[in-house]
C-alpha atoms as a PDB file:
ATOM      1  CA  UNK A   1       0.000   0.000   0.000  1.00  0.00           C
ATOM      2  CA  UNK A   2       0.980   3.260  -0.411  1.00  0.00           C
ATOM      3  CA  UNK A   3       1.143   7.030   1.596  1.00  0.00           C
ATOM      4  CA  UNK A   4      -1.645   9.220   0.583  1.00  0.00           C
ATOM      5  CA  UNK A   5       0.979  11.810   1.317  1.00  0.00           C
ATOM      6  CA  UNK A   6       3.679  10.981  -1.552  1.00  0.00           C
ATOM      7  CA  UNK A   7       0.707  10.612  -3.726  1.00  0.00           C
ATOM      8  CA  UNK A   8       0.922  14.805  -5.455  1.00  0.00           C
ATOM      9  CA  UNK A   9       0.784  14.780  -9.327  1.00  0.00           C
ATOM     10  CA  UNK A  10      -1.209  16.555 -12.144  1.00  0.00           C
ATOM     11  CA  UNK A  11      -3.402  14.653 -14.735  1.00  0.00           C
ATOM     12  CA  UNK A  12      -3.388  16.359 -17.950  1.00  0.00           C
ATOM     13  CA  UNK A  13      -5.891  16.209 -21.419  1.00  0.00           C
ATOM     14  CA  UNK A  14      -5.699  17.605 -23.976  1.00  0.00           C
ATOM     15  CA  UNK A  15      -8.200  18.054 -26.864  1.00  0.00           C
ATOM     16  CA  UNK A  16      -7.663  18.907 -30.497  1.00  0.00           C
ATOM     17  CA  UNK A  17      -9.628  21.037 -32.922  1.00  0.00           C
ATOM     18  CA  UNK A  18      -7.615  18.543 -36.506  1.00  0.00           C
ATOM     19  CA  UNK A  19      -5.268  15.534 -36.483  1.00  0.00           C
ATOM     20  CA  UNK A  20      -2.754  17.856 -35.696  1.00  0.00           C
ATOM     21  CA  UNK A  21      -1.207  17.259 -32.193  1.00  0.00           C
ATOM     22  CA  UNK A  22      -0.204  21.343 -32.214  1.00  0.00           C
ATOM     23  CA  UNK A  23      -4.088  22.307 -33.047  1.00  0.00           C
ATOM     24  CA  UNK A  24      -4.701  22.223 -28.838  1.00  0.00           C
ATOM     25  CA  UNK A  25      -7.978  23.600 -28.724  1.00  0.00           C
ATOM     26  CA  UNK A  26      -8.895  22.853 -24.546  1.00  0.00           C
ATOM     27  CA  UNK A  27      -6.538  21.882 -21.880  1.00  0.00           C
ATOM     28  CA  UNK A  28      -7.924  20.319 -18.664  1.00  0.00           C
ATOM     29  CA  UNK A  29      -5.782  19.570 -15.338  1.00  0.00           C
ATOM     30  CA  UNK A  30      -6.866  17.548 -12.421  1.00  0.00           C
ATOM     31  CA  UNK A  31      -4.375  18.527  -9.148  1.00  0.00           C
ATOM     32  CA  UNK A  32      -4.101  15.502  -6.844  1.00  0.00           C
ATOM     33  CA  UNK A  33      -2.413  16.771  -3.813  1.00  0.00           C
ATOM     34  CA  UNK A  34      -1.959  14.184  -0.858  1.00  0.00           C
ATOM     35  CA  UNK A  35      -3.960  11.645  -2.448  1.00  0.00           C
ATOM     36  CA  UNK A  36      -6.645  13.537  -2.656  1.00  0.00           C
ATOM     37  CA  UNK A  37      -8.489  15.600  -6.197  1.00  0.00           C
ATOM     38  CA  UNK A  38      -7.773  19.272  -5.155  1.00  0.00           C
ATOM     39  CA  UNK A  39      -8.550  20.893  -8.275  1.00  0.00           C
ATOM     40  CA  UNK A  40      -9.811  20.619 -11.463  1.00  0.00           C
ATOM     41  CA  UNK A  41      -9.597  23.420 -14.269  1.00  0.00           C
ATOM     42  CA  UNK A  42     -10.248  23.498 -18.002  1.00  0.00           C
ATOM     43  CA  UNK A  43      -9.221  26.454 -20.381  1.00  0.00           C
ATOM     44  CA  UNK A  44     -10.365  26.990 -23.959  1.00  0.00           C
ATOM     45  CA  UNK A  45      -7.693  27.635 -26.262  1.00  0.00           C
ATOM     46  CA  UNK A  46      -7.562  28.766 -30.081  1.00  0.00           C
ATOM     47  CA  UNK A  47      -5.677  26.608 -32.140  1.00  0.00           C
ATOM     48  CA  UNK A  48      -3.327  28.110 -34.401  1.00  0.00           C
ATOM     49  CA  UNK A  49      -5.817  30.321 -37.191  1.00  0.00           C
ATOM     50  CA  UNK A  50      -8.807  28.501 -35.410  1.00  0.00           C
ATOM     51  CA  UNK A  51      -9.280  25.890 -37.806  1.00  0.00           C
ATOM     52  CA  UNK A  52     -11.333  22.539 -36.909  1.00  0.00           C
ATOM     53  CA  UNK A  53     -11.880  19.473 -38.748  1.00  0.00           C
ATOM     54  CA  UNK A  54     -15.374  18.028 -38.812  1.00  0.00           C
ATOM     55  CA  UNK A  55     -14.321  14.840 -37.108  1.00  0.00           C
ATOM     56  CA  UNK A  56     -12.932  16.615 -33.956  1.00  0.00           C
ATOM     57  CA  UNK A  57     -15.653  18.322 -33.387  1.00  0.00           C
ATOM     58  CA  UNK A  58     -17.748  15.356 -33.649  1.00  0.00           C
ATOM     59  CA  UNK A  59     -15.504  14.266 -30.767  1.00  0.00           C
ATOM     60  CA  UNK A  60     -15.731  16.614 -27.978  1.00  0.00           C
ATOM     61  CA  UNK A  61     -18.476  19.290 -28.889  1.00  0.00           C
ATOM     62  CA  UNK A  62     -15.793  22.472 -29.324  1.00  0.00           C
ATOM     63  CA  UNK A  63     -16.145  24.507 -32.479  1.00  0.00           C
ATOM     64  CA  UNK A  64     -14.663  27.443 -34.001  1.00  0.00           C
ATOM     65  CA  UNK A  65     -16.538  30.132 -32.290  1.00  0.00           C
ATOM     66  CA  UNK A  66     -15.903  28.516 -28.768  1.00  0.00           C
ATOM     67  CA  UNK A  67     -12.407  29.628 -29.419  1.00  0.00           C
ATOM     68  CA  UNK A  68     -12.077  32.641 -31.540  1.00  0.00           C
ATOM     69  CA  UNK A  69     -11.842  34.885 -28.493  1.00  0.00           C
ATOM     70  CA  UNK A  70      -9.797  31.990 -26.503  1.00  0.00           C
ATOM     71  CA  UNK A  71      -6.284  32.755 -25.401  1.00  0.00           C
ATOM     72  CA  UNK A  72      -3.253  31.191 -27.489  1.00  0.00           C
ATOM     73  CA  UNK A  73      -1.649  28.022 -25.921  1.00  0.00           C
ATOM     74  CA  UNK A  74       1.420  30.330 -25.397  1.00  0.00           C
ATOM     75  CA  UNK A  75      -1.009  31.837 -22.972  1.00  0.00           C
ATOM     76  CA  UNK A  76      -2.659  29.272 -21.161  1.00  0.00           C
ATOM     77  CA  UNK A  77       0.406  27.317 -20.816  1.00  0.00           C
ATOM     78  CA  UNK A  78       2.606  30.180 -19.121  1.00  0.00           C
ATOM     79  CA  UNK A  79      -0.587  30.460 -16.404  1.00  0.00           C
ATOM     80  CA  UNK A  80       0.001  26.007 -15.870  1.00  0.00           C
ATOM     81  CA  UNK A  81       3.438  26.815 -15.608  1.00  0.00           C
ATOM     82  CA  UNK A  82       3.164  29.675 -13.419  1.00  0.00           C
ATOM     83  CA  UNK A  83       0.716  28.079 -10.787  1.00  0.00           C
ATOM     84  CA  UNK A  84       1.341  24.865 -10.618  1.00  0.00           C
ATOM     85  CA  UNK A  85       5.116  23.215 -11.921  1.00  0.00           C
ATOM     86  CA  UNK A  86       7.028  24.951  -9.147  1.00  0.00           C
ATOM     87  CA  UNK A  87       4.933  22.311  -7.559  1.00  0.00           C
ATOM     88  CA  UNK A  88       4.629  18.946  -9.633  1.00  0.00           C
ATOM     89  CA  UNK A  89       7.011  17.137 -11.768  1.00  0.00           C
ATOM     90  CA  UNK A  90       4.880  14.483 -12.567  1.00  0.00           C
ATOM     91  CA  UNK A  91       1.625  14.000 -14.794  1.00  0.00           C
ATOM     92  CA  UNK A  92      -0.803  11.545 -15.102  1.00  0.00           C
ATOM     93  CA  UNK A  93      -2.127  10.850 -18.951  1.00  0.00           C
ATOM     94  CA  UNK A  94      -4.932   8.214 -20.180  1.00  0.00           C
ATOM     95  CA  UNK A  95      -2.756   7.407 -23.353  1.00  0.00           C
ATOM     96  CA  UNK A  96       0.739   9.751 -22.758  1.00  0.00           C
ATOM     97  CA  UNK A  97       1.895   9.330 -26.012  1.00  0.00           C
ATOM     98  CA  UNK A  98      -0.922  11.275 -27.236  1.00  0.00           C
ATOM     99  CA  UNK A  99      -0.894  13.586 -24.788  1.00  0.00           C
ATOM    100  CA  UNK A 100       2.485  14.420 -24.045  1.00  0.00           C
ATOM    101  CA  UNK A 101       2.908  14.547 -28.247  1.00  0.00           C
ATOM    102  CA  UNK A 102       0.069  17.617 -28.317  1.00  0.00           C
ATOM    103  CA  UNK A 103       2.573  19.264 -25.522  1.00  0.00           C
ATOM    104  CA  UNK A 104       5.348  18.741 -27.847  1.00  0.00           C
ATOM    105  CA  UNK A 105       4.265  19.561 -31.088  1.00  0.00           C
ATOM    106  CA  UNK A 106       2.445  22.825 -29.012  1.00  0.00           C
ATOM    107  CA  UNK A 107       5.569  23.896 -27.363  1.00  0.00           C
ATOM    108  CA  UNK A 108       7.349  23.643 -30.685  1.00  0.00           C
ATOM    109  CA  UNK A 109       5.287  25.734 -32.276  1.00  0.00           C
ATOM    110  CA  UNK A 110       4.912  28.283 -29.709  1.00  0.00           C
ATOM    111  CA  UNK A 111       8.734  28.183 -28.800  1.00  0.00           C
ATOM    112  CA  UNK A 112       8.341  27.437 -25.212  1.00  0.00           C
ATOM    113  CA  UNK A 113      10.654  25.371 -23.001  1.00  0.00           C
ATOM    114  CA  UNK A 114       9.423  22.736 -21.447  1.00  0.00           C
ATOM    115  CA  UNK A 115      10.547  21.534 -18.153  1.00  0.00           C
ATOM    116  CA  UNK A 116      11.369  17.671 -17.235  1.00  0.00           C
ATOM    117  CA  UNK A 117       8.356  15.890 -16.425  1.00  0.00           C
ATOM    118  CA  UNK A 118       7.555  12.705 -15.155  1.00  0.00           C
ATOM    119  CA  UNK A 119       4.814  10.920 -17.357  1.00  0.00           C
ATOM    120  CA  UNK A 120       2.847   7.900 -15.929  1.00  0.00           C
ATOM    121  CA  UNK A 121       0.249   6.365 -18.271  1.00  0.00           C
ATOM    122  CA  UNK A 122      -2.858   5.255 -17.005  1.00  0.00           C
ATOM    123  CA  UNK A 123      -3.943   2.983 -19.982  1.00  0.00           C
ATOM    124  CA  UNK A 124      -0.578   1.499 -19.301  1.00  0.00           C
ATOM    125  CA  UNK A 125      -1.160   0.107 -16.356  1.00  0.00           C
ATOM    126  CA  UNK A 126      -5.038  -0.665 -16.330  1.00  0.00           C
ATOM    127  CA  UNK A 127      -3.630  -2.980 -19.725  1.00  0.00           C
ATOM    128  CA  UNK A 128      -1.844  -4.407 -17.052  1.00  0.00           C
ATOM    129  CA  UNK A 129      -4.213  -4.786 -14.004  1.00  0.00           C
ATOM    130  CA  UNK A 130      -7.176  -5.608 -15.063  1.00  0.00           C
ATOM    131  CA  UNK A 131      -8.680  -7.526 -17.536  1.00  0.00           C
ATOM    132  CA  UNK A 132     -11.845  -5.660 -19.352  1.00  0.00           C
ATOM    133  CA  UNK A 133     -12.465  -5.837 -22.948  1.00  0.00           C
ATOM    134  CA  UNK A 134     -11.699  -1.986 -23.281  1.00  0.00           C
ATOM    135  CA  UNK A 135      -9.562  -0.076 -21.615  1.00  0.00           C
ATOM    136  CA  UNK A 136     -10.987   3.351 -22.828  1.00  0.00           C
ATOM    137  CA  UNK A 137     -11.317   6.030 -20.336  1.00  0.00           C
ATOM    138  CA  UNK A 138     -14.871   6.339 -19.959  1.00  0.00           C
ATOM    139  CA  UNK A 139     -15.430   1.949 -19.352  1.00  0.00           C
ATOM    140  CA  UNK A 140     -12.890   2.194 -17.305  1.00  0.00           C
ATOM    141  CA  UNK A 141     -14.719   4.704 -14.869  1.00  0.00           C
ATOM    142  CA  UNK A 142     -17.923   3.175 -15.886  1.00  0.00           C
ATOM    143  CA  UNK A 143     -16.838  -0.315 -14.886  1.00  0.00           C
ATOM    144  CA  UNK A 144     -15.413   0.580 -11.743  1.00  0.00           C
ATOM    145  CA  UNK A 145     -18.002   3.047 -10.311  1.00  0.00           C
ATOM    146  CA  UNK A 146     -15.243   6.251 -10.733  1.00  0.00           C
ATOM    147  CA  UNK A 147     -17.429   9.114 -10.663  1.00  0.00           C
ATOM    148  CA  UNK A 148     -17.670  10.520 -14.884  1.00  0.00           C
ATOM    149  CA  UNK A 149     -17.995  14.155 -16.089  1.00  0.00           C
ATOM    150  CA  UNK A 150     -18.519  15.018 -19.869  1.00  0.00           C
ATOM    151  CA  UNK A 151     -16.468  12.436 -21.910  1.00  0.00           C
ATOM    152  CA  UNK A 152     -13.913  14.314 -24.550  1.00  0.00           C
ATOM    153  CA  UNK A 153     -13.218  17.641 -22.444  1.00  0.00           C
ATOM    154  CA  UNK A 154     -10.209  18.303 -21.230  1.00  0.00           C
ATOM    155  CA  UNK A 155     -11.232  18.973 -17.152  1.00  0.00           C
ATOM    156  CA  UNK A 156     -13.240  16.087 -17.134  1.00  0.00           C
ATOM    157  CA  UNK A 157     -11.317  14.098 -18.780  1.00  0.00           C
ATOM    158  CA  UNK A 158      -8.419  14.803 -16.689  1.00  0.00           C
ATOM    159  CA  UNK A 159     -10.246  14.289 -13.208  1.00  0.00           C
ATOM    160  CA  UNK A 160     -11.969  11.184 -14.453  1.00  0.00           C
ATOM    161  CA  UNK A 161      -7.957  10.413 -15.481  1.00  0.00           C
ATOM    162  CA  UNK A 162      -6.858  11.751 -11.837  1.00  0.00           C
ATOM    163  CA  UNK A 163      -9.411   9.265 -10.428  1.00  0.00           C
ATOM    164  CA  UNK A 164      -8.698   6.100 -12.405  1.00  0.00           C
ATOM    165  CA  UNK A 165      -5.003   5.987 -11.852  1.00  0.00           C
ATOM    166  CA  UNK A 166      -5.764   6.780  -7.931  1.00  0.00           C
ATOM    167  CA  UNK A 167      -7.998   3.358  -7.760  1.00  0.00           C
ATOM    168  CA  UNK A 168      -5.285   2.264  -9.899  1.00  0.00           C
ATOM    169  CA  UNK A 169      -2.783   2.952  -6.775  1.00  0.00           C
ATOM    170  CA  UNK A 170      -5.493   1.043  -4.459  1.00  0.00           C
ATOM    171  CA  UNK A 171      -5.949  -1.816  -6.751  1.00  0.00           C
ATOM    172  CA  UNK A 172      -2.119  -3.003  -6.739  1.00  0.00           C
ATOM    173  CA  UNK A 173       0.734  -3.751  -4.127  1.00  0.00           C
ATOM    174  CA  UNK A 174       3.078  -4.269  -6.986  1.00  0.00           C
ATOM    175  CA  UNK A 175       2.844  -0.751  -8.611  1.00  0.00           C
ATOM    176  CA  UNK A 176       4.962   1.650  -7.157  1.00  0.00           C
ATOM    177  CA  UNK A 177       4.968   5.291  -7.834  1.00  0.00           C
END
């Protein structure tokens, strides 16, 4: 078992207006302080000229005119970086290469430095603890009883992320973080 205490990490989503991983379009963060969800936040942000494919928006609901008054990534990132990574090195992803790609190919295109992170991949290790048919984020929750928000944006994606690799924790003595 583990020490609620040492348990302080951010989950992270991101959501994409095309196949792009730079077109970041919403960025949700679930806190996890002592063990325990602290916060959860969400920002809107306009992709790069504000394009969308049809697709994406099919996916999680966010369209052009969500974001055309939306700050940059540039933006919402420096505010992440200011009030929380003096705090956390580590974040939490349902599917990190995904996810830590759309930080990437973002910070690329913005020019921003990125600090070294810890990643630690939920899908990962439900693959490898339990033994559903799907390992999706939202049958994972659904399956076992991990309270769900909206499905495909970015804050509730990231608490519902938050959550899952916290039962994760609980369900196995082998896993260490």
């Amino acid at each position: 078992m583990y020490d609620k205490s040492d348990i302080n990490f951010i989950a992270i989503d991101f959501e994409t207006a095309t196949s792009r991983r730079a077109s970041i379009c919403e960025v949700g963060i679930c806190v996890v302080r002592n063990g325990e969800v602290a916060e959860t936040r969400s920002w809107l942000v306009r992709p790069e000229d504000n394009r969308y494919q049809y697709w994406n928006i099919k996916v999680h609901g966010i369209r052009p005119q969500d974001t055309e008054n939306a700050p940059d990534f540039r933006q919402v990132w420096e505010e992440i970086e200011r009030t929380y990574l003096d705090e956390f090195d580590t974040f939490v992803a349902h599917n990190v290469p995904f996810d830590r790609s759309c930080l990437q190919h973002s910070a690329e295109l913005y020019r921003i430095h990125l600090p070294e992170m810890k990643w630690i991949c939920s899908l990962q290790i439900a693959r490898r603890i339990y033994s559903f048919g799907c390992n999706s984020l939202d049958y994972l929750c659904k399956q076992l009883d991990i309270k769900q928000g909206m499905h495909h944006r970015a804050g509730d994606d990231a608490e519902m992320c938050a959550r899952l690799f916290l039962r994760e924790l609980e369900s196995t003595e082998t896993f260490s973080y």
